[in-house]
Protein backbone atom coordinates (compact mmCIF):
# COMPACT_ATOMS: atom_id res chain seq x y z
CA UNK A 1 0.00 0.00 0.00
CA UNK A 2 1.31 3.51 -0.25
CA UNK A 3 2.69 5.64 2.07
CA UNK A 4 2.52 9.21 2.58
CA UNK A 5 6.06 9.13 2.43
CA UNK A 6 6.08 7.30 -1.14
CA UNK A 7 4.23 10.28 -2.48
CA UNK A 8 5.00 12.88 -4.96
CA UNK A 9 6.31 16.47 -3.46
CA UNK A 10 4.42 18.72 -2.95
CA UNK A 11 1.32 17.01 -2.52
CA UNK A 12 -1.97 17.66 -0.62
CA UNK A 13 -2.96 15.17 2.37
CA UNK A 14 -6.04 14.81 3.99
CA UNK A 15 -6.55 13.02 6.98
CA UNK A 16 -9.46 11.13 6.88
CA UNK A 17 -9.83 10.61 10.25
CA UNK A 18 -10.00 14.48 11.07
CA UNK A 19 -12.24 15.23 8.36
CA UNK A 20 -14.95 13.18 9.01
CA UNK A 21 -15.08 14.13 12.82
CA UNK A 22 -15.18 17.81 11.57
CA UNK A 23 -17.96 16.91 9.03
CA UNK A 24 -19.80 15.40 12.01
CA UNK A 25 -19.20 18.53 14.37
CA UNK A 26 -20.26 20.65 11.86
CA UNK A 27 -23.44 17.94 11.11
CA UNK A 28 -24.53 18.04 15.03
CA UNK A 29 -24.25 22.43 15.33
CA UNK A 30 -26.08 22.98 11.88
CA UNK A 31 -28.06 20.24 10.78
CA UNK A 32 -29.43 19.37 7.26
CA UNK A 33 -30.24 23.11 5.25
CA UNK A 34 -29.26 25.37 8.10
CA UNK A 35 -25.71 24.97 6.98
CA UNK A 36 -25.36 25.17 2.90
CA UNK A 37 -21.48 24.03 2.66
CA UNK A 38 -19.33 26.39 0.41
CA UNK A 39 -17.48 24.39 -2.17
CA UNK A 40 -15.47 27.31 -2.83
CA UNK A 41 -12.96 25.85 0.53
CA UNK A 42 -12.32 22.70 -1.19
CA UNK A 43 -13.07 22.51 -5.05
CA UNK A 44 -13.94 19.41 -4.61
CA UNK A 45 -16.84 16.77 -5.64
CA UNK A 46 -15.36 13.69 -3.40
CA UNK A 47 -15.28 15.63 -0.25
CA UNK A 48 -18.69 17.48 -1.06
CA UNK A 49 -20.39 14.12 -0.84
CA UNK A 50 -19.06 13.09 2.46
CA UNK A 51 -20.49 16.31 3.41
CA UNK A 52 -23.95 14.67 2.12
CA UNK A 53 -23.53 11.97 3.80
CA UNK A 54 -23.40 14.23 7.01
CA UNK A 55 -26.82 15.49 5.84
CA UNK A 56 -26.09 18.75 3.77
CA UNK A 57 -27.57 18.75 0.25
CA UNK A 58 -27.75 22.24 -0.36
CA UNK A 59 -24.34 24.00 -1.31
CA UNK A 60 -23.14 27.07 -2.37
CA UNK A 61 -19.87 27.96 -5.14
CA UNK A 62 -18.01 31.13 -5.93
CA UNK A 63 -17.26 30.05 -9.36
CA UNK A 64 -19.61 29.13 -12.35
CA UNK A 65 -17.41 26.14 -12.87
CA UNK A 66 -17.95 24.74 -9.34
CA UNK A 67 -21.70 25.09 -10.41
CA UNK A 68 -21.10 23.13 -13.23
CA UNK A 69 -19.11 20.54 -11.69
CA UNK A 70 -21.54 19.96 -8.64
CA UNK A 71 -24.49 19.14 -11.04
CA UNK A 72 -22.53 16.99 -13.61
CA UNK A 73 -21.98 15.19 -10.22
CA UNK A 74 -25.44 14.58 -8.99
CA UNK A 75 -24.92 17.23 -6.84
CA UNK A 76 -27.47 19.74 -8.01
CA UNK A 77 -30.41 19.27 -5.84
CA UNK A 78 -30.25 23.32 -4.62
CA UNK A 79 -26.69 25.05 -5.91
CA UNK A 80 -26.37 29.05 -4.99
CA UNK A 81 -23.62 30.95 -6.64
CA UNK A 82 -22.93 33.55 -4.14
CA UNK A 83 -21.24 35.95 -6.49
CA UNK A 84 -22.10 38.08 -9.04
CA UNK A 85 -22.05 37.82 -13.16
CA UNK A 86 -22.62 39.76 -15.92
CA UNK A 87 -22.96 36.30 -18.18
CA UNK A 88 -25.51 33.96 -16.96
CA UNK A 89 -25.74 31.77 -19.79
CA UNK A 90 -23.82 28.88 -18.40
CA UNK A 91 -25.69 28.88 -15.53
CA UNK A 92 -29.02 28.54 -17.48
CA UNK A 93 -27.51 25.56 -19.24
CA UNK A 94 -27.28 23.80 -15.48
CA UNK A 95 -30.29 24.54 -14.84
CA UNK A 96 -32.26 23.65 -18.36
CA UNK A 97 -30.59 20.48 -17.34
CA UNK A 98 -32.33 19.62 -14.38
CA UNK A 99 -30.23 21.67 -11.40
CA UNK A 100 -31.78 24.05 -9.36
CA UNK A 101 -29.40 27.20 -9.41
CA UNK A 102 -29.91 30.34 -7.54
CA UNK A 103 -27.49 33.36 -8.26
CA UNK A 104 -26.56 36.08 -6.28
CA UNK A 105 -27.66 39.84 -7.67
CA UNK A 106 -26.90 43.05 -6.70
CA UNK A 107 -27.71 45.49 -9.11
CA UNK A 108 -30.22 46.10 -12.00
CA UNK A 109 -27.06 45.05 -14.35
CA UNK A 110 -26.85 41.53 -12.37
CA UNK A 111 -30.77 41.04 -12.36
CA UNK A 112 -30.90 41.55 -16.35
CA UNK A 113 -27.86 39.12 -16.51
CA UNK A 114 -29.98 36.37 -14.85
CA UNK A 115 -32.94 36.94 -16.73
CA UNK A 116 -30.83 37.01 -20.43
CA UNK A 117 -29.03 33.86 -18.81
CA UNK A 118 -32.02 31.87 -18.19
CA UNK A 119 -31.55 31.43 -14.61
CA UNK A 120 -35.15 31.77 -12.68
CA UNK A 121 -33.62 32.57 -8.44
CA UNK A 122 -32.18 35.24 -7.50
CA UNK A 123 -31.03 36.54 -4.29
CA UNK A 124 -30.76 39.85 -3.25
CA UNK A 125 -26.91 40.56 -2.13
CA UNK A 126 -26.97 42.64 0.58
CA UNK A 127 -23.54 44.95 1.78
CA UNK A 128 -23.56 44.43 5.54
CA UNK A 129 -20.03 45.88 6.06
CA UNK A 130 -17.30 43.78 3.83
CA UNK A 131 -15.94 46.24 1.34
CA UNK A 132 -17.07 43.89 -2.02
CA UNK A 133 -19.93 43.06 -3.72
CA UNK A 134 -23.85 43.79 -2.36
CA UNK A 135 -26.14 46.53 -2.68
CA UNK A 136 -26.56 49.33 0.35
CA UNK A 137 -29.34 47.51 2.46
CA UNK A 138 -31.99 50.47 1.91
CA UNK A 139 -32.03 49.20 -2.00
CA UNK A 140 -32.81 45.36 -1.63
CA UNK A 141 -36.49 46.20 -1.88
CA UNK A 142 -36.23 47.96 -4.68
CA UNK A 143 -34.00 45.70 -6.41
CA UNK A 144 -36.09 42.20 -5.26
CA UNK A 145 -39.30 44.55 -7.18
CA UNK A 146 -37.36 44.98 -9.89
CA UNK A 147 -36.22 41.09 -9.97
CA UNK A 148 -39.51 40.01 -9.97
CA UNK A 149 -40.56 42.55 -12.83
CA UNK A 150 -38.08 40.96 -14.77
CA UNK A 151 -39.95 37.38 -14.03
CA UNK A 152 -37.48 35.94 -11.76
CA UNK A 153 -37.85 34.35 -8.41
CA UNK A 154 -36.49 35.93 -5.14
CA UNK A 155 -35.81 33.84 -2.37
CA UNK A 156 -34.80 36.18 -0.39
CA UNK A 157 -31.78 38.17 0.72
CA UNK A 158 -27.80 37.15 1.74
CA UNK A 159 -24.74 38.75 3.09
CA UNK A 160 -21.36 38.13 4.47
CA UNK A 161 -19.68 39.40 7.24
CA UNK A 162 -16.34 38.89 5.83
CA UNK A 163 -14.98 41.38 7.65
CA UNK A 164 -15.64 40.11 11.18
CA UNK A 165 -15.14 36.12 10.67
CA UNK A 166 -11.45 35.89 11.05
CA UNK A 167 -11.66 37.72 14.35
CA UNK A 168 -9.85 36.51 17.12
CA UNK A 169 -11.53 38.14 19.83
CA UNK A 170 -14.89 36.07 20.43
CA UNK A 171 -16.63 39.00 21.49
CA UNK A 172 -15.95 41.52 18.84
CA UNK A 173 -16.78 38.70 16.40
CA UNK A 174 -20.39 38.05 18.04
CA UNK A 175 -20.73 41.74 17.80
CA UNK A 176 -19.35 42.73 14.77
CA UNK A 177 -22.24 39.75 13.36
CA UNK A 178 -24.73 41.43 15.21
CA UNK A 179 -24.35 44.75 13.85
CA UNK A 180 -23.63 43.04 10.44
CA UNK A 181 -26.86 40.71 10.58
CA UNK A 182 -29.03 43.83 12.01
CA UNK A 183 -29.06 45.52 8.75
CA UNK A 184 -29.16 42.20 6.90
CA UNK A 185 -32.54 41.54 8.88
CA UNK A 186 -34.28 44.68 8.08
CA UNK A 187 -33.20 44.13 3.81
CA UNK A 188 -34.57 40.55 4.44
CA UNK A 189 -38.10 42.64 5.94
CA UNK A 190 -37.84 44.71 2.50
CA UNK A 191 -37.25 42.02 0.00
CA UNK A 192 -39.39 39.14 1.30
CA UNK A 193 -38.74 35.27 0.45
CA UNK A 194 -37.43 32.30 2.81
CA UNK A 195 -34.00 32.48 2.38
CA UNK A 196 -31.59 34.72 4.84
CA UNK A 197 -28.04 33.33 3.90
CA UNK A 198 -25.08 34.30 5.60
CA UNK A 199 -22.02 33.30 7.70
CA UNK A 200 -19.06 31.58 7.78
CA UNK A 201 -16.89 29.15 9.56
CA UNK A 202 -15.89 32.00 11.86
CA UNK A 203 -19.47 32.66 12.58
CA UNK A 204 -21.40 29.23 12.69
CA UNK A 205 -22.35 29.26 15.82
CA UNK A 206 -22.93 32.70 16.70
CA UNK A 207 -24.95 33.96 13.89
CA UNK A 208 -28.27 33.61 14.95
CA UNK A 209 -29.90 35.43 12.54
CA UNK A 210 -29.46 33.59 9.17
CA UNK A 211 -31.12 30.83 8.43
CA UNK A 212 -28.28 29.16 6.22
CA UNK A 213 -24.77 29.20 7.35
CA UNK A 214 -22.13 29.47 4.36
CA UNK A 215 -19.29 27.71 5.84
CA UNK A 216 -16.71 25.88 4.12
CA UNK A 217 -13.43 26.47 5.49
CA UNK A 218 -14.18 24.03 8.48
CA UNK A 219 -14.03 21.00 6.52
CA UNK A 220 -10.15 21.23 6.44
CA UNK A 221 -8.80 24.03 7.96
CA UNK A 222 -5.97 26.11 8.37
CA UNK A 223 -4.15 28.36 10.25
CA UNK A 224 -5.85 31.58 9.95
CA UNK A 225 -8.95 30.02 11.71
CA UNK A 226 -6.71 28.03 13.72
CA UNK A 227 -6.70 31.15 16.13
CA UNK A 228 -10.39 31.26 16.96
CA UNK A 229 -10.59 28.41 19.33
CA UNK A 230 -13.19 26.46 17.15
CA UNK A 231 -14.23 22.75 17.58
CA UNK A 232 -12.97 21.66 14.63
CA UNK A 233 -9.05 20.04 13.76
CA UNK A 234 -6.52 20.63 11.23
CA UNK A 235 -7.41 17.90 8.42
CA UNK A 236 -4.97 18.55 6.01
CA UNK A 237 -1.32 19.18 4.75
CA UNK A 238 1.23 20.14 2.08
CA UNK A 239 3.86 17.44 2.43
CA UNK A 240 6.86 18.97 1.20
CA UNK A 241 10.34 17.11 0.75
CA UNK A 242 13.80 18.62 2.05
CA UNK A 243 15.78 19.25 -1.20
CA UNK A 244 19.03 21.18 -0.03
CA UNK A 245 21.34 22.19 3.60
CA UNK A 246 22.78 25.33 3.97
CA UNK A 247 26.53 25.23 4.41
CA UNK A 248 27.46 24.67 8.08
CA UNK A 249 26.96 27.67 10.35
CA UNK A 250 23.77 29.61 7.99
CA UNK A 251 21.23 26.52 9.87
CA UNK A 252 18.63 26.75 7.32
CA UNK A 253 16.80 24.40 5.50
CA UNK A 254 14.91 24.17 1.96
CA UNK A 255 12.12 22.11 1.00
CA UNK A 256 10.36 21.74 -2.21
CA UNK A 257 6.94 23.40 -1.71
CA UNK A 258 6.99 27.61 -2.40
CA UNK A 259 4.27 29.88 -3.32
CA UNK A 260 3.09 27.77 -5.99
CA UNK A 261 1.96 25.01 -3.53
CA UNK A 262 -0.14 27.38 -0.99
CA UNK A 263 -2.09 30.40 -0.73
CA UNK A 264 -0.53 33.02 0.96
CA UNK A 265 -2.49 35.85 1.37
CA UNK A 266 -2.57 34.84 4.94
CA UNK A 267 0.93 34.33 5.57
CA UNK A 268 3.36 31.97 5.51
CA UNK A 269 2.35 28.13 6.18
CA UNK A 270 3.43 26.90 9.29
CA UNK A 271 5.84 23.71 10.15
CA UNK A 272 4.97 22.36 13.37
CA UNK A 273 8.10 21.93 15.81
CA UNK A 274 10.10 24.01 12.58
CA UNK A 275 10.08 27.77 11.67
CA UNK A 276 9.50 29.47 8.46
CA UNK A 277 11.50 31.98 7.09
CA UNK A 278 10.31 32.86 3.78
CA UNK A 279 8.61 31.26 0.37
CA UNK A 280 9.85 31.77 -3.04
CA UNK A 281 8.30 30.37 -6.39
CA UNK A 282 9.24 26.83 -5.87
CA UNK A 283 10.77 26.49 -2.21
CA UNK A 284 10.36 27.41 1.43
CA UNK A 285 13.34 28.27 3.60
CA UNK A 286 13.06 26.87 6.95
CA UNK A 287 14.44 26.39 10.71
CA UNK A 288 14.49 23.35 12.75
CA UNK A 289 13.49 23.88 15.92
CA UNK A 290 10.63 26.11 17.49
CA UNK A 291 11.21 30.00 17.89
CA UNK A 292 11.66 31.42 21.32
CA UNK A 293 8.26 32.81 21.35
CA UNK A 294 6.50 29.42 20.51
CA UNK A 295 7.68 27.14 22.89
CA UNK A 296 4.55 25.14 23.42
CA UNK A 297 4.30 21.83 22.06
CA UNK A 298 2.27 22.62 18.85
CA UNK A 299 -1.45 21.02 19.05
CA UNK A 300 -0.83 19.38 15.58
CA UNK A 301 1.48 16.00 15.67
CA UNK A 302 2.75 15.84 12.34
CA UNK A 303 5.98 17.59 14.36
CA UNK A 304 9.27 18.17 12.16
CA UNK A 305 12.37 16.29 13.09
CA UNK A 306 15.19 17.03 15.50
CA UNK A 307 17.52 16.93 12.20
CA UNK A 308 16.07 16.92 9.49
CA UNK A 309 17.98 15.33 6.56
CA UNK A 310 17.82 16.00 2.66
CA UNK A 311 15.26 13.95 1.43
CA UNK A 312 12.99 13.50 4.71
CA UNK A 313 9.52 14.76 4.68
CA UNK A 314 8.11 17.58 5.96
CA UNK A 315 3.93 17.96 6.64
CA UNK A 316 3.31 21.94 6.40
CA UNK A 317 -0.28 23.71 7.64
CA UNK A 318 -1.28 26.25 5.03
CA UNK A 319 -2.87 29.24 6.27
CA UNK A 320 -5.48 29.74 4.10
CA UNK A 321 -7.26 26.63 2.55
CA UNK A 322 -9.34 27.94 -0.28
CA UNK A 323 -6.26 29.46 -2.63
CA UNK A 324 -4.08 26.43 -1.73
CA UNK A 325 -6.52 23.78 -2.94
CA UNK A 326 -6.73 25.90 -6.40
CA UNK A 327 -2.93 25.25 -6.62
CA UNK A 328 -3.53 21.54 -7.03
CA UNK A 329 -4.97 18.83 -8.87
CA UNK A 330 -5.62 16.27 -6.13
CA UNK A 331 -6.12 15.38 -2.44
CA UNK A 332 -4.28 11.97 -0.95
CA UNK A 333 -6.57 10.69 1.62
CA UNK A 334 -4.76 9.01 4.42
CA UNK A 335 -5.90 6.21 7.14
CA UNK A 336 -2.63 7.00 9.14
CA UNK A 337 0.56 6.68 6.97
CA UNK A 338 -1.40 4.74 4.61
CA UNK A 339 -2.56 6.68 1.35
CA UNK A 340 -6.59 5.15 0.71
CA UNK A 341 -7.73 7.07 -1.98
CA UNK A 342 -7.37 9.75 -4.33
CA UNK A 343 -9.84 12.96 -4.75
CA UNK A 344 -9.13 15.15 -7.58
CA UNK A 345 -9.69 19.36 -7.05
CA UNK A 346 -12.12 18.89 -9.84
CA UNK A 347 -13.39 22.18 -9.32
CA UNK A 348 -10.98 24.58 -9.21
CA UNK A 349 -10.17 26.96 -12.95
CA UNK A 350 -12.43 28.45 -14.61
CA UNK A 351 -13.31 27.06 -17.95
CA UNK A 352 -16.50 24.66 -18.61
CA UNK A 353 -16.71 21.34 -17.90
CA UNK A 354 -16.58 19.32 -20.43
């Protein structure tokens, strides 16, 4: 059987083990349609039906693609692309084909693009304090009339508090989701329908108001979220291989995964019981050995060797999951050290599915 070791470098690892107990954390908070997964975390069809299994059937995609690859997997029943476009047609194709796709719409430009498009739900986007898309929550009204003039369907209203999910501080995040979800409510009052989307992993349990959680990031993890005490465990890695010493005295390190392997708007990935120094396009620079200021054992037990050696492994913890999972074309799944299947990214790009 193969190894995690025998693998290809860099290569994404999942551990099975981890992800199904966060798919069944996440299952027991927000059961069945109160949470509507978002693909956009993991790009990918394998893992979004173990979330089924767990009871979600409802999902939600940032990409038209990830629409399109959900329903050529059976995975249509109720698909919501929670961004806007100004070319709908593709979507109308899913959904002449026997998906039900909602879009989201927040302007009189995006409305006419789902009616040209042929897709029949909307939602009304609402701006409830992230600087990106959604209209100003006195226009939903307006704009859910002028959806429904044009002969489409409004479910109802969503927004994202982006802006308060990464918080740290457990407190400023509840508030910062009240105040968020407060004027999210009253657009929901203007617009009418059953739907009041919203959320994120940060947020799952304290956002009250919504009625659909949009959470994806839990399913794997990473470090960024890492810091915000949730219930749920780091389920993946970038196993990287050591590929070069520095000459005695410099004590660095380099292994064979740079910024082409993870996302890195969020930082640099970290190496538990090791220390990164920097990524470049095809490497990452590296310290054995914890830093001064993070002396405690790290919660995550794929720990870096005393002395590392060229060619020994290395298991690094990206710190954003959605970007790294777009840099590659499959997921190992791993019982242990033993590699049990294969998932590929299927979703990730942009182009149709063939």
């Amino acid at each position: 059987m193969t190894k995690i070791d025998d693998l290809p470098t860099p290569s994404l690892v999942v551990d099975a083990a981890r992800l199904e107990a966060n798919l069944a954390a996440m299952a027991e908070a927000r059961p069945g349609a109160s949470l509507r997964p978002h693909v956009k975390a993991h790009k990918c069809t394998a893992l979004a039906k173990r979330q089924v299994a767990h009871g979600h059937r409802t999902f939600c995609a940032a990409t038209i693609r990830e629409i399109e690859g959900m329903a050529a997997a059976g995975l249509g029943e109720d698909l919501l692309l929670a961004n806007e476009v100004l070319d709908a047609t593709r979507l109308g194709v899913v959904a002449e084909q026997g998906a039900r796709v909602t879009v989201a719409v927040d302007s009189e430009e995006t409305i006419e693009a789902a009616a040209r498009g042929g897709v029949q739900e909307v939602l009304i986007d609402v701006n409830v304090g992230l600087p990106r898309c959604g209209c100003a929550p006195e226009e939903a009204g307006r704009l859910g009339e002028r959806a429904r003039a044009a002969g489409l369907e409004v479910r109802g209203v969503m927004g994202y508090e982006g802006h308060v999910v990464g918080n740290a501080d457990r407190a400023a995040r509840e508030e910062g989701c009240r105040v968020s979800m407060e004027k999210l409510v009253v657009a929901h009052a203007d617009v009418g329908g059953d739907v009041l989307s919203a959320g994120g992993t940060g947020t799952y349990d304290c956002n009250t108001w919504a009625n659909e959680i949009q959470a994806g990031s839990y399913a794997l993890m990473d470090t960024a979220y890492a810091t915000l005490d949730l219930p749920f465990r780091q389920a993946f890695f970038v196993l990287s291989t050591v590929v070069s010493i520095a000459p005695a005295g410099a004590g660095y390190l380099i292994g064979d995964a740079g910024l082409k392997a993870f996302g890195m708007d969020h930082g640099n990935p970290h190496l538990p019981g090791g220390r990164v120094l920097f990524c470049s396009d095809e490497h990452v620079t590296f310290l054995a050995g914890r830093a001064e200021e993070d002396t405690a054992p790290s919660p995550i037990e794929w720990e870096l060797g005393v002395s590392p050696k060229i060619g020994d492994r290395i298991r690094m913890v990206p710190a954003h999951v959605d970007p790294t999972l777009a840099y590659h074309d499959r997921l190992y799944v791993a019982d242990g050290e033993d590699i049990v299947d294969e998932w590929p990214v299927d979703l990730r790009g942009w182009t149709p599915i063939d």
